[in-house]
C-alpha atoms as a PDB file:
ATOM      1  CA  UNK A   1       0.000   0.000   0.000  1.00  0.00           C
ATOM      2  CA  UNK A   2       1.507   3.744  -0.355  1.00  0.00           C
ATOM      3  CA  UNK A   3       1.618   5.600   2.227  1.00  0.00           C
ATOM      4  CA  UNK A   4      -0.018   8.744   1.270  1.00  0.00           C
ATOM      5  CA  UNK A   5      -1.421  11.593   3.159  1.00  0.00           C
ATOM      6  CA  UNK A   6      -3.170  15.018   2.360  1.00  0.00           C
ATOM      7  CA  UNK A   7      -2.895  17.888   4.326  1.00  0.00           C
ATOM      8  CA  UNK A   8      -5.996  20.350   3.022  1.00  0.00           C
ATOM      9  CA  UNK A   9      -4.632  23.179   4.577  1.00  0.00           C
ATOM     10  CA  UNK A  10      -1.475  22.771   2.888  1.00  0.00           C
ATOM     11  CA  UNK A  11      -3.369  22.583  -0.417  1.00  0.00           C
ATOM     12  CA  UNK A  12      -4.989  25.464   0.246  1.00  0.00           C
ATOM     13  CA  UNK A  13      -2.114  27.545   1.087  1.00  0.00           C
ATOM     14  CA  UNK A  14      -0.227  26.317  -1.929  1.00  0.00           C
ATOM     15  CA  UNK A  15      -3.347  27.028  -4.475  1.00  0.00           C
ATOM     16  CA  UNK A  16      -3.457  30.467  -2.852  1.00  0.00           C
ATOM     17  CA  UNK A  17       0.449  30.683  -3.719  1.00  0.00           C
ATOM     18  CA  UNK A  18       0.006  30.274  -7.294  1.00  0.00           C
ATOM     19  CA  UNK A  19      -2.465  32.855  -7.625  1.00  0.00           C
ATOM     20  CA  UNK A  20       0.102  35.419  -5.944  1.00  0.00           C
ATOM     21  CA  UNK A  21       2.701  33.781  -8.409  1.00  0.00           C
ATOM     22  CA  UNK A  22       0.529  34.427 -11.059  1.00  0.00           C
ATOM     23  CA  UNK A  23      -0.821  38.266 -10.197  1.00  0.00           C
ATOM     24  CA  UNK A  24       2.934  38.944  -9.605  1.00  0.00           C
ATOM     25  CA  UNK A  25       4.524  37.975 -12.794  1.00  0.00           C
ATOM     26  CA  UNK A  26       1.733  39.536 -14.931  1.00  0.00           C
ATOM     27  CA  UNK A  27       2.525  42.956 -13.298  1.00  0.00           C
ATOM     28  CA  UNK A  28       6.154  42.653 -13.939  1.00  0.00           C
ATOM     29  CA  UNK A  29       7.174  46.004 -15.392  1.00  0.00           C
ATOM     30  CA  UNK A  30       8.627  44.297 -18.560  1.00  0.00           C
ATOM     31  CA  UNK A  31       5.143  43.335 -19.267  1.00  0.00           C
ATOM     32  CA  UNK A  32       3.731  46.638 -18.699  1.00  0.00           C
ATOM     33  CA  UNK A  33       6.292  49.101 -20.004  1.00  0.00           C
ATOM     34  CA  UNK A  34       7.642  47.176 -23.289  1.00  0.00           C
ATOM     35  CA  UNK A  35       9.768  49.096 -26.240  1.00  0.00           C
ATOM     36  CA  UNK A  36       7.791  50.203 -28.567  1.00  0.00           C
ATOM     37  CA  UNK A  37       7.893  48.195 -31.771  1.00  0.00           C
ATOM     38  CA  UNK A  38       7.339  51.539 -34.333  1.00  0.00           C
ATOM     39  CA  UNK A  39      10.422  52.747 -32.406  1.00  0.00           C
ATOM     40  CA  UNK A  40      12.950  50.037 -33.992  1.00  0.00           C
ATOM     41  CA  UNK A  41      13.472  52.536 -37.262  1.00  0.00           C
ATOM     42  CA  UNK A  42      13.137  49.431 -39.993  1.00  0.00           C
ATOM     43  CA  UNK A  43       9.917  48.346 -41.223  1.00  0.00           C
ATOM     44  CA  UNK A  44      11.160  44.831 -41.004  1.00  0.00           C
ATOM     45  CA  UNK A  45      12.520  44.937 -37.467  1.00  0.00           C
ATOM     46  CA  UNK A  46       9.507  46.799 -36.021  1.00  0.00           C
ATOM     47  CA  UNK A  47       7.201  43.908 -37.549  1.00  0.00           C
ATOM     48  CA  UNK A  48       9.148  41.078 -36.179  1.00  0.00           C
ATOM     49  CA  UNK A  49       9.341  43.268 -33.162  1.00  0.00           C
ATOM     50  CA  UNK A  50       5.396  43.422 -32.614  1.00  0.00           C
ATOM     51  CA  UNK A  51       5.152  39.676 -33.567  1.00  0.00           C
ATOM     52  CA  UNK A  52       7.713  38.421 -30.763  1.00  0.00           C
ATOM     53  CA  UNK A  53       5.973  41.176 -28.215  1.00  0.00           C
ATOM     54  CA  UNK A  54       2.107  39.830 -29.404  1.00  0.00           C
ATOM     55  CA  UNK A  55       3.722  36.095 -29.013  1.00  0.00           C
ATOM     56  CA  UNK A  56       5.230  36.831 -25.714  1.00  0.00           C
ATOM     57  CA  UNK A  57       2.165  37.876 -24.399  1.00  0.00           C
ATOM     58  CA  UNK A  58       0.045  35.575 -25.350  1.00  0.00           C
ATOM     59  CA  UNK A  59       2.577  33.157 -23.831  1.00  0.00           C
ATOM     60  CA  UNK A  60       2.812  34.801 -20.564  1.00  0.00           C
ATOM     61  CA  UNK A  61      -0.957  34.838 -20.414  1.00  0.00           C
ATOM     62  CA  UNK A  62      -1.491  31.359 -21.282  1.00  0.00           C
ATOM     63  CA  UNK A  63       0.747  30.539 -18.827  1.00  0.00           C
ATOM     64  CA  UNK A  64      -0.548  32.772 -16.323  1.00  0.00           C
ATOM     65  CA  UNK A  65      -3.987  30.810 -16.986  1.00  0.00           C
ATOM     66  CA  UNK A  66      -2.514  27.993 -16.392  1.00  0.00           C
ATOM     67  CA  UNK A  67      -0.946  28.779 -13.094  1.00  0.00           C
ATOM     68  CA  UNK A  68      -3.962  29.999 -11.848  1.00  0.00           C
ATOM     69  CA  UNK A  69      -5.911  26.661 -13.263  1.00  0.00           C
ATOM     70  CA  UNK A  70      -3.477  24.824 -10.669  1.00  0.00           C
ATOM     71  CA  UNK A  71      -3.832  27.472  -7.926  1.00  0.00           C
ATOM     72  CA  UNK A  72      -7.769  26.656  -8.335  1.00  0.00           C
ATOM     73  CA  UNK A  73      -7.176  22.417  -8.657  1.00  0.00           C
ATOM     74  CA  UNK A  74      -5.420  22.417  -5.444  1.00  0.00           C
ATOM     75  CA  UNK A  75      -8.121  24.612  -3.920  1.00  0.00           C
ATOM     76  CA  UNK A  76     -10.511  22.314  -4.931  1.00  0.00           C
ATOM     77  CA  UNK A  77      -8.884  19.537  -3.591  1.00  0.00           C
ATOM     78  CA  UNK A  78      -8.356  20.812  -0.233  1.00  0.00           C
ATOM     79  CA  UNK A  79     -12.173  21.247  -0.010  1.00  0.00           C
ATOM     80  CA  UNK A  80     -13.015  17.832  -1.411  1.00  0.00           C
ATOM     81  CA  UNK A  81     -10.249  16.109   1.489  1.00  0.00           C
ATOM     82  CA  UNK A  82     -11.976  18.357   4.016  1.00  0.00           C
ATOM     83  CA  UNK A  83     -15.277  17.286   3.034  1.00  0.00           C
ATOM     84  CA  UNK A  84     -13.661  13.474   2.417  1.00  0.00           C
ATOM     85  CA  UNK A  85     -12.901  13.947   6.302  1.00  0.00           C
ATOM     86  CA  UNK A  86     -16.260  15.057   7.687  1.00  0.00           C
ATOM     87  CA  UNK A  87     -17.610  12.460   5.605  1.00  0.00           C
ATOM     88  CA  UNK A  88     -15.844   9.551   7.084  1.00  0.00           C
ATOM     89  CA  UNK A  89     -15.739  11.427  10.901  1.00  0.00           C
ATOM     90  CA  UNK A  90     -18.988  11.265  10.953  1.00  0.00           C
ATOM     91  CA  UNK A  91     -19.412   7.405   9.579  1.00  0.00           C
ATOM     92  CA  UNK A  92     -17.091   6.331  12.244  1.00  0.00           C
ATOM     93  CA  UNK A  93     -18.878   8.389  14.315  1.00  0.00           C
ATOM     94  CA  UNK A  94     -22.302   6.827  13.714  1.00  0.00           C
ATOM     95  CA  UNK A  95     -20.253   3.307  14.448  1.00  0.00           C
ATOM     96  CA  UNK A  96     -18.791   3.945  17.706  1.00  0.00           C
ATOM     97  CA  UNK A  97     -22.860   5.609  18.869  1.00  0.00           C
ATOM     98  CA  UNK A  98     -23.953   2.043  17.373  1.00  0.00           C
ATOM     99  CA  UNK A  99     -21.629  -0.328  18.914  1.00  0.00           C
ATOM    100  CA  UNK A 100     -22.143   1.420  22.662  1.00  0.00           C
ATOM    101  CA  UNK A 101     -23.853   0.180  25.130  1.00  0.00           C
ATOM    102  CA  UNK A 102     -27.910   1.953  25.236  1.00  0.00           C
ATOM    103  CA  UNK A 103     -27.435   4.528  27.944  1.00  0.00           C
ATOM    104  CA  UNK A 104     -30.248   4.242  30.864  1.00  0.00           C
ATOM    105  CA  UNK A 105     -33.378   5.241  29.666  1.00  0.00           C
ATOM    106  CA  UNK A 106     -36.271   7.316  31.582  1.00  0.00           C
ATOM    107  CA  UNK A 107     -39.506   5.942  32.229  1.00  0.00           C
ATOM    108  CA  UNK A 108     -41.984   7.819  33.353  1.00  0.00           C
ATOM    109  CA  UNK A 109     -44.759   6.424  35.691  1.00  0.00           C
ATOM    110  CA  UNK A 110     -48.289   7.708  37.251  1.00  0.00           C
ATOM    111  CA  UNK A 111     -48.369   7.286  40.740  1.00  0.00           C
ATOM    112  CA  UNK A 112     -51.430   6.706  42.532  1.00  0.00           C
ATOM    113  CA  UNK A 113     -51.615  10.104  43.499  1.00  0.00           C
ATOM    114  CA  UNK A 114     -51.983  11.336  39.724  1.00  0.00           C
ATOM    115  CA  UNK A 115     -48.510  12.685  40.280  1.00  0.00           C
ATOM    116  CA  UNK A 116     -45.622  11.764  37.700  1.00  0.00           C
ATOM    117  CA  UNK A 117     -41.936  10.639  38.649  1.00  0.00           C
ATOM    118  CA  UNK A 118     -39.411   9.252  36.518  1.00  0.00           C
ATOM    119  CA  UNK A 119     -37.521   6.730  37.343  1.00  0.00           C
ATOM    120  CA  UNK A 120     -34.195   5.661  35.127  1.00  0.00           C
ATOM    121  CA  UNK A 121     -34.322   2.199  33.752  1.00  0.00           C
ATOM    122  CA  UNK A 122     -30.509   0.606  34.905  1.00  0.00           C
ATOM    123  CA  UNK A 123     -29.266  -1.785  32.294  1.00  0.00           C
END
């Protein structure tokens, strides 16, 4: 058998970390504050220029996507082991209440006098 464990609020904290990871690099002033492609002073250059800037961000935002696809997976996982744990808490739970012994029950009883007293039942 492997030996496997998950920790959910690992997961969480790790899906959480890949949204920061992606936020950051999309801000990253390279992104933001590129060169200019009209600027390169040869019609040739400034078109290869744009295509490698269009390409590069496309790339950066698929992968950015993509991180954030993860950051969301593990998320998601942590809530379905949390929920995997309730789950089987409460099924052991409902064994242990089962396999007790029947605590001492009340029974109540009319007296002659009309008047009611309850007496527990000893098992």
């Amino acid at each position: 058998m492997i030996d496997f464990e998950a920790v959910p609020d690992e997961l969480s904290r790790a899906g959480d970390r890949f949204h920061d990871v992606a936020e950051s690099f999309t801000r990253q002033p390279a992104l933001r504050f590129k060169a200019m492609a009209s600027e390169a002073g040869d019609p040739a250059l400034e078109k290869a220029l744009a295509s490698f800037q269009d390409a590069s961000a496309h790339s950066v935002a698929v992968l950015a996507e993509d991180v954030r696809r993860l950051g969301d997976r593990l998320g998601e996982a942590a809530r379905e082991y949390r929920n995997g744990e309730e789950v089987a808490i409460e099924k052991v739970q409902a064994i242990e209440i089962a396999e007790s012994p029947a605590p001492p029950v009340p029974v109540v009883s009319v007296g002659d006098t009309g008047t009611r007293s309850i007496r527990a039942v000893l098992g």
